[in-house]
Protein backbone atom coordinates (compact mmCIF):
# COMPACT_ATOMS: atom_id res chain seq x y z
CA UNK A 1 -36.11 -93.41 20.01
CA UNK A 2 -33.73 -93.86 17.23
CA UNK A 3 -34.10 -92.02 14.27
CA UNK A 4 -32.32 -89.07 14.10
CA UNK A 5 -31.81 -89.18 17.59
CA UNK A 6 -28.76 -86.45 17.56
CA UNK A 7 -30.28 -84.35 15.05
CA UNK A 8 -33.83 -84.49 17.45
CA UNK A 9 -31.74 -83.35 20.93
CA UNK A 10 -30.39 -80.54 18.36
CA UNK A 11 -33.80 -79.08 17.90
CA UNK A 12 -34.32 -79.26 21.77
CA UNK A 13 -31.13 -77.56 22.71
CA UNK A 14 -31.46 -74.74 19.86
CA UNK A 15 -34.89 -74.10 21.10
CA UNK A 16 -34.01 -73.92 24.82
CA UNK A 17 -31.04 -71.51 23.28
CA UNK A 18 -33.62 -69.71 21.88
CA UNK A 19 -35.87 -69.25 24.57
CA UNK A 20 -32.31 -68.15 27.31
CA UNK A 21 -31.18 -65.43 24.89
CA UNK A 22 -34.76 -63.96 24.49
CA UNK A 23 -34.85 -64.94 20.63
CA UNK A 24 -38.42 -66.18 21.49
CA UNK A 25 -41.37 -65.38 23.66
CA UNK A 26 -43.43 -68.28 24.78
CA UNK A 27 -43.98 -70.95 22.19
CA UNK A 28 -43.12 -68.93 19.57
CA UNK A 29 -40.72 -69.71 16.78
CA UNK A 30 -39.38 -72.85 15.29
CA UNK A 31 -36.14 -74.95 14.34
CA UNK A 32 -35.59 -77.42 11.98
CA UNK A 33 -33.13 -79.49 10.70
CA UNK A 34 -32.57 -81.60 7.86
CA UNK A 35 -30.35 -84.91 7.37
CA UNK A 36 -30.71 -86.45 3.94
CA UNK A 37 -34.56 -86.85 3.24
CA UNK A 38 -35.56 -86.36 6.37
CA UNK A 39 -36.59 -83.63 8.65
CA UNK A 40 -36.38 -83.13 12.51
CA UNK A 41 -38.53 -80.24 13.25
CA UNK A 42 -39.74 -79.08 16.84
CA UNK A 43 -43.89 -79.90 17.68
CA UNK A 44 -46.69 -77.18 17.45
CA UNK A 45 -47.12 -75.21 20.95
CA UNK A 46 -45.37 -76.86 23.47
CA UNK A 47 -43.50 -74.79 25.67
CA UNK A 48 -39.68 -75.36 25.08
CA UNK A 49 -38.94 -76.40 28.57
CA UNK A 50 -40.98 -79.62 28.24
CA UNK A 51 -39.61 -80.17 24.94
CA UNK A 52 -37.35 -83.44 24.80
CA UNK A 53 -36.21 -84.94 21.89
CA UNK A 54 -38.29 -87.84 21.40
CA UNK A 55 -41.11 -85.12 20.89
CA UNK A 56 -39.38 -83.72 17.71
CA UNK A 57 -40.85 -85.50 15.13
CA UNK A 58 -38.98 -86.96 12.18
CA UNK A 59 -40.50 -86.13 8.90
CA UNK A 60 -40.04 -87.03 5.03
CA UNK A 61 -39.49 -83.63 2.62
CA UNK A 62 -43.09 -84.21 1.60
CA UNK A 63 -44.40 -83.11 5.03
CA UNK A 64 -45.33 -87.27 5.67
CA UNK A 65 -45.14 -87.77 9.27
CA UNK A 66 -42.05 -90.59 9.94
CA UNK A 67 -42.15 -90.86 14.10
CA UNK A 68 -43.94 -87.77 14.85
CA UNK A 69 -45.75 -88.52 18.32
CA UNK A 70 -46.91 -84.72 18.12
CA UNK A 71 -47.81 -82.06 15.45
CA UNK A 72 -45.21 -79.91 13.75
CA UNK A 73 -44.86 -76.71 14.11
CA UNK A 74 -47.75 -74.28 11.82
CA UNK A 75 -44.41 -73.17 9.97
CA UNK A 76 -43.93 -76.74 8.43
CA UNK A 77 -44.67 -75.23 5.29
CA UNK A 78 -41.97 -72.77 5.17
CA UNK A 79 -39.28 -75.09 6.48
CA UNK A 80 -40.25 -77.57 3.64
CA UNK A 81 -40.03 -74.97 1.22
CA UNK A 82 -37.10 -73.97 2.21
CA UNK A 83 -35.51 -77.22 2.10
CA UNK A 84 -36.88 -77.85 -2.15
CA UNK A 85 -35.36 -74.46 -2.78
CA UNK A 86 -32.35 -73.73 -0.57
CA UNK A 87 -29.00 -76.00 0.23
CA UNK A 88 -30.18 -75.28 3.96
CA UNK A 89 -29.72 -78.03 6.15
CA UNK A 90 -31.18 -76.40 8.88
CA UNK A 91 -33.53 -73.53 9.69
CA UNK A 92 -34.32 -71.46 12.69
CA UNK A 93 -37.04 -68.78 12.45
CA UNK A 94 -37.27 -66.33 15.37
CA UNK A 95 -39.74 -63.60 16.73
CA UNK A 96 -36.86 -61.92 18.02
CA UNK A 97 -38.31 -58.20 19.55
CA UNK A 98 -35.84 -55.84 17.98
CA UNK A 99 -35.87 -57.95 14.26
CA UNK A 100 -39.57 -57.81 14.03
CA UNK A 101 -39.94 -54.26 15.23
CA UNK A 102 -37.93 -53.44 12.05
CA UNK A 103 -39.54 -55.92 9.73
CA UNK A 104 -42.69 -53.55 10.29
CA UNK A 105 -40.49 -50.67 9.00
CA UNK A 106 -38.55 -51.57 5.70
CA UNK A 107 -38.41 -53.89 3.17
CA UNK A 108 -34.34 -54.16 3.32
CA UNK A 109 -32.87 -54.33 6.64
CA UNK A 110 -30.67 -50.65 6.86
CA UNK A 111 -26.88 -51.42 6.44
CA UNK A 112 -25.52 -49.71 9.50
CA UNK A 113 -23.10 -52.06 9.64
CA UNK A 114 -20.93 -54.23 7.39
CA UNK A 115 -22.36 -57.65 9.45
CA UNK A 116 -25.20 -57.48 6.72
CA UNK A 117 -22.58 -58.65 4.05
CA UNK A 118 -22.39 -62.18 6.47
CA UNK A 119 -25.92 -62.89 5.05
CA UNK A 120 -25.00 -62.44 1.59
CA UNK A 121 -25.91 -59.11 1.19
CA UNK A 122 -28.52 -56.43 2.09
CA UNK A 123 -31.32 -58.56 3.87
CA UNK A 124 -34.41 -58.54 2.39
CA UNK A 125 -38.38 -58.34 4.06
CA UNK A 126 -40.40 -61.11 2.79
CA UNK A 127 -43.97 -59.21 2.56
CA UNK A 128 -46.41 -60.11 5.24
CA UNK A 129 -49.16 -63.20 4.42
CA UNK A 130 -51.04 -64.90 7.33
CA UNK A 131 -48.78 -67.63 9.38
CA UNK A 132 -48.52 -71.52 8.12
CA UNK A 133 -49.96 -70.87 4.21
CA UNK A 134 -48.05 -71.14 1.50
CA UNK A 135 -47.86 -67.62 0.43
CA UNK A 136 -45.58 -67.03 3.36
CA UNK A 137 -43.39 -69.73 2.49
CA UNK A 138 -43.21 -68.45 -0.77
CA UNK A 139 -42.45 -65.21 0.54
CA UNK A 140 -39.72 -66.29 2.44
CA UNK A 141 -37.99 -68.47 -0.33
CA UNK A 142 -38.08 -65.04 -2.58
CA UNK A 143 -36.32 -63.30 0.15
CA UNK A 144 -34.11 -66.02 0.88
CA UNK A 145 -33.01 -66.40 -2.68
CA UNK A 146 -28.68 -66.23 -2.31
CA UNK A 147 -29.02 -65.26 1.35
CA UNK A 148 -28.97 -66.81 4.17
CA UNK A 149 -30.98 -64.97 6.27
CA UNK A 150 -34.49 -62.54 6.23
CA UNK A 151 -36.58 -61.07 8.11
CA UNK A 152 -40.49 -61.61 7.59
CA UNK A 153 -42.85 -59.21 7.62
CA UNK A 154 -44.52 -57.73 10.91
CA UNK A 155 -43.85 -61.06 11.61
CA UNK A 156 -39.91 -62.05 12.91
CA UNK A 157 -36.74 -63.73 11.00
CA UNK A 158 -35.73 -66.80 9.14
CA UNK A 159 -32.54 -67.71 9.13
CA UNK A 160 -30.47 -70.84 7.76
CA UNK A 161 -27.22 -72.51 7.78
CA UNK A 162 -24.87 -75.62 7.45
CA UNK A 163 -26.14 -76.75 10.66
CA UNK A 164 -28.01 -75.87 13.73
CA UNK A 165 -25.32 -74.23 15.73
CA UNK A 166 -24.96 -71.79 12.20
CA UNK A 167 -28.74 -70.79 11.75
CA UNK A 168 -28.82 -69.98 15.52
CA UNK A 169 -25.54 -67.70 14.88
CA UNK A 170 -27.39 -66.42 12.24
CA UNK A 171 -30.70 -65.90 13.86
CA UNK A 172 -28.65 -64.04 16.89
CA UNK A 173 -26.40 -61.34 14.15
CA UNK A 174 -29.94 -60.98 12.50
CA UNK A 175 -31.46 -59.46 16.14
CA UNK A 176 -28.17 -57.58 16.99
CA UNK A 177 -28.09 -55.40 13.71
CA UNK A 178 -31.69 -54.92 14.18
CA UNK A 179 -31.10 -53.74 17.56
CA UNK A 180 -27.72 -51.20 16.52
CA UNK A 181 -30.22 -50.07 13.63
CA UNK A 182 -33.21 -49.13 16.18
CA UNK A 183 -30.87 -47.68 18.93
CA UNK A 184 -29.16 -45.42 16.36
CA UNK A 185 -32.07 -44.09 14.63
CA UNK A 186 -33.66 -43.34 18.12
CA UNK A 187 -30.50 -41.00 18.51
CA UNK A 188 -30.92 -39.99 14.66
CA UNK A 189 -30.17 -40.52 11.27
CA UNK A 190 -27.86 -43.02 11.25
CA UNK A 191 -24.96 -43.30 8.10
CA UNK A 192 -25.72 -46.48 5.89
CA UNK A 193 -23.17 -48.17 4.03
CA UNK A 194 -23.67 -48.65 0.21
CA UNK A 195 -24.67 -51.66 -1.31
CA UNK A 196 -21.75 -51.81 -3.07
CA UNK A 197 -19.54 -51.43 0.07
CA UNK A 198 -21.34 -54.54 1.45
CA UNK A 199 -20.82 -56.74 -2.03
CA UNK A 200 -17.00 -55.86 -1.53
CA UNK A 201 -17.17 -57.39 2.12
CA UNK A 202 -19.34 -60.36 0.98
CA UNK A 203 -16.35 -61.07 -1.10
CA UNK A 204 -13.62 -60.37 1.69
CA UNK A 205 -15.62 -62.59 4.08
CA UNK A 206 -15.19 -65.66 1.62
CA UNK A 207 -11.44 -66.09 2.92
CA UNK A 208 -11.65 -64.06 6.07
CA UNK A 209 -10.40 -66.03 9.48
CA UNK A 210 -9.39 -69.59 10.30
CA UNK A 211 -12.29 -72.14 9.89
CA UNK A 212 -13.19 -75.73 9.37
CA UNK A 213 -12.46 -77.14 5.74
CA UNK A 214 -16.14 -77.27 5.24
CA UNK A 215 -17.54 -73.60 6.54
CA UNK A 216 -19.04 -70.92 5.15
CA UNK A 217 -17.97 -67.69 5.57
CA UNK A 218 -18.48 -66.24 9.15
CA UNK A 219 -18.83 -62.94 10.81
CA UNK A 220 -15.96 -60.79 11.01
């Protein structure tokens, strides 16, 4: 195997990352990643312990298969779609227990805390449409559009980044303020910050911290 051999073992360690921290139950989920016009994406149903990179297929931003010994993942659809619409170049999508719980609650993820403004801003609920089609991917684009991160519908989470190592960061913030947001409305009515408190912290965020010349802006 040659072809995108780093980006390939990428996919296999995110989704073994996935599968430690509980991010994922089974086969479920999906990663991508994207280097020029190709696309490394993880296979259809295979359990993530047997995974090994020169399963990963390599495919072009058409969907046509390049060295893909196996099927891609039902979501290759989405990921595509993501790619024609977003400057992602890479994508993990989650069914993360304490993210979808919400996404069957609201259509914007609660602000309980200021870590929304990482993703751009409050973080939308693509509405629900059956697994693989198109209308999903559609839905998820829509909710995606100047964010980097969403959850989907009764369903789980998308999130995107730079790299792999940033969707995954992503994808793990995404579960956490799902989680703070379930634990405190168990205890009550939890306090919500205004939108326009997490706009100002979008905009504090773009020079918070010491980073690489070429990141975006991080948690704080």
């Amino acid at each position: 195997m040659e072809l995108l051999g780093s980006e390939r073992q990428g996919v296999v360690d995110i989704c073994r990352r996935m599968a430690a921290t509980g991010l994922v139950v089974g086969t479920s989920g999906n990663v991508s990643v994207r280097a020029g016009d190709l696309v490394a994406v993880s296979p259809s149903g295979l359990p993530y312990e047997d995974m090994t990179p020169d399963l990963v297929g390599v495919h072009r931003l058409d969907g046509t298969a390049v060295e893909a010994p196996l099927a891609p993942t039902t979501e290759m659809p989405l990921h595509l779609a993501v790619y024609a619409e977003t400057g992602a170049r890479a994508i993990v999508h989650t069914h993360s227990v304490a993210a979808t719980a919400v996404s069957t609650l609201v259509d914007v993820v609660p602000s309980v805390h200021y870590q929304v403004a990482s993703f751009g801003g409050p973080i939308r609920v693509a509405p629900y449409a059956t697994y693989g089609t198109p209308e999903l991917a559609a839905n998820v684009v829509a909710a995606l559009s100047g964010r980097t991160g969403c959850l989907m519908s009764n369903h789980g989470t998308v999130a995107i980044g730079r790299d792999l190592a940033e969707a995954f960061t992503r994808a793990r913030y995404l579960e956490w303020l799902c989680d703070v947001w379930l634990r405190a409305g168990s205890a009550g009515a939890p306090r919500l910050l205004p939108d326009e408190e997490i706009y100002r912290v979008v905009e504090k965020l773009r020079s918070y911290g010491v980073k690489r010349p070429d990141a975006t802006p991080g948690p704080a």
